[in-house]
Each structure stands twice: as C-alpha cells, then as structure tokens.
Protein backbone atom coordinates (compact mmCIF):
# COMPACT_ATOMS: atom_id res chain seq x y z
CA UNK A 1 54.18 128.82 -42.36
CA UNK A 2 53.86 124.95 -42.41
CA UNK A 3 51.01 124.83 -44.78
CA UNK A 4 52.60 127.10 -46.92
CA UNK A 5 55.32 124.68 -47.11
CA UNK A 6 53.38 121.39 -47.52
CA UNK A 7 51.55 123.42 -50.41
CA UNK A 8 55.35 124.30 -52.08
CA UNK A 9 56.58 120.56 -51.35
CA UNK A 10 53.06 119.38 -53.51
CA UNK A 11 53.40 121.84 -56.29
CA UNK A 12 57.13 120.73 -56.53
CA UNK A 13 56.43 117.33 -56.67
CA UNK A 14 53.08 117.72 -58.97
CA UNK A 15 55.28 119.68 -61.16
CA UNK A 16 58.45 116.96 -60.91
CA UNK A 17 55.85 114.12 -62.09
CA UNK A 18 54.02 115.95 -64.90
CA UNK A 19 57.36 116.82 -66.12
CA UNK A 20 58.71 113.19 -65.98
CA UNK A 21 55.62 112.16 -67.60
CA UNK A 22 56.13 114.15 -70.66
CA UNK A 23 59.58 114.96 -70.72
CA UNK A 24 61.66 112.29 -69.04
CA UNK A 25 64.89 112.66 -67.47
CA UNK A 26 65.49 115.66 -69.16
CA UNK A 27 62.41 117.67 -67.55
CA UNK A 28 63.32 116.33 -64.05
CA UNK A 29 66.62 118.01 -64.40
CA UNK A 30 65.57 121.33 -65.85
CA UNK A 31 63.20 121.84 -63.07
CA UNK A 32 66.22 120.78 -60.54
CA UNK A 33 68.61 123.49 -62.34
CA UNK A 34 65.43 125.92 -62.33
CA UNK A 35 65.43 125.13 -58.34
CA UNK A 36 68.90 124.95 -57.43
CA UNK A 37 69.61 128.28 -59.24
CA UNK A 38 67.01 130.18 -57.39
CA UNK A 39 68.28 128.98 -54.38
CA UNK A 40 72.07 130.12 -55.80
CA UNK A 41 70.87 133.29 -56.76
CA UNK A 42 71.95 132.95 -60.06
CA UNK A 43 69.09 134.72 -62.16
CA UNK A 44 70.41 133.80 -65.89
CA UNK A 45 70.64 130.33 -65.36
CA UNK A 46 67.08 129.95 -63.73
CA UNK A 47 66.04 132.08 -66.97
CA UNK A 48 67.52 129.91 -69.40
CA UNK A 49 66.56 126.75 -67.54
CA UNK A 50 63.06 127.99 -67.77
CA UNK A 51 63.16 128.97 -71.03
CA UNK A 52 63.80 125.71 -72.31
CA UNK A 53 61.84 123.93 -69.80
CA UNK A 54 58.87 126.10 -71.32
CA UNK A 55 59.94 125.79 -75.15
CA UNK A 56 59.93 121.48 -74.50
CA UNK A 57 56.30 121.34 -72.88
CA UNK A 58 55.23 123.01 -75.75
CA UNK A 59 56.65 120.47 -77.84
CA UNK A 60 55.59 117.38 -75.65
C-alpha cells in the first residue's frame, strides 16, 4: 500500500513538472482541476479538464 503510494506521489509530481515545463501555469492548474474533481466525484469536469489538458500538449 505504501509503495503504491510513493509510486502515485512520483507520477503526480513527474506529471506536475513536465506539464509546467511545457505548459506553464496553465498546465499546473488543469492537472489540479483534473485531481481535485476526481477526488469530488465530479466526472464532467475531470473530462473536460482532460480534454483540454490533452488538446494543449499536443500543441506544446
């Protein structure tokens, strides 16, 4: 259970810097609406927060 933790907290914060990298600010906070609305439950949002989290990497 720990490792599988330490392995979620090192893809989150691989993820966080690759998108800060390419995307600034703006990637950062996708990924935290992404997270928080998982967490909410609120499917649509994560959806459309991934959405254009995916449609900007292609375009960085």
């Amino acid at each position: 259970m720990l490792l599988i933790q330490v392995l979620w907290g090192l893809a989150q914060w691989a993820l966080g810097m690759t998108a800060q990298t390419h995307l600034g600010a703006v990637g950062v906070l996708l990924l935290l609406v992404i997270g928080a609305s998982i967490r909410a439950r609120h499917t649509r949002l994560a959806v459309g927060a991934a959405v254009l989290f995916a449609l900007l990497m292609t375009q960085a």
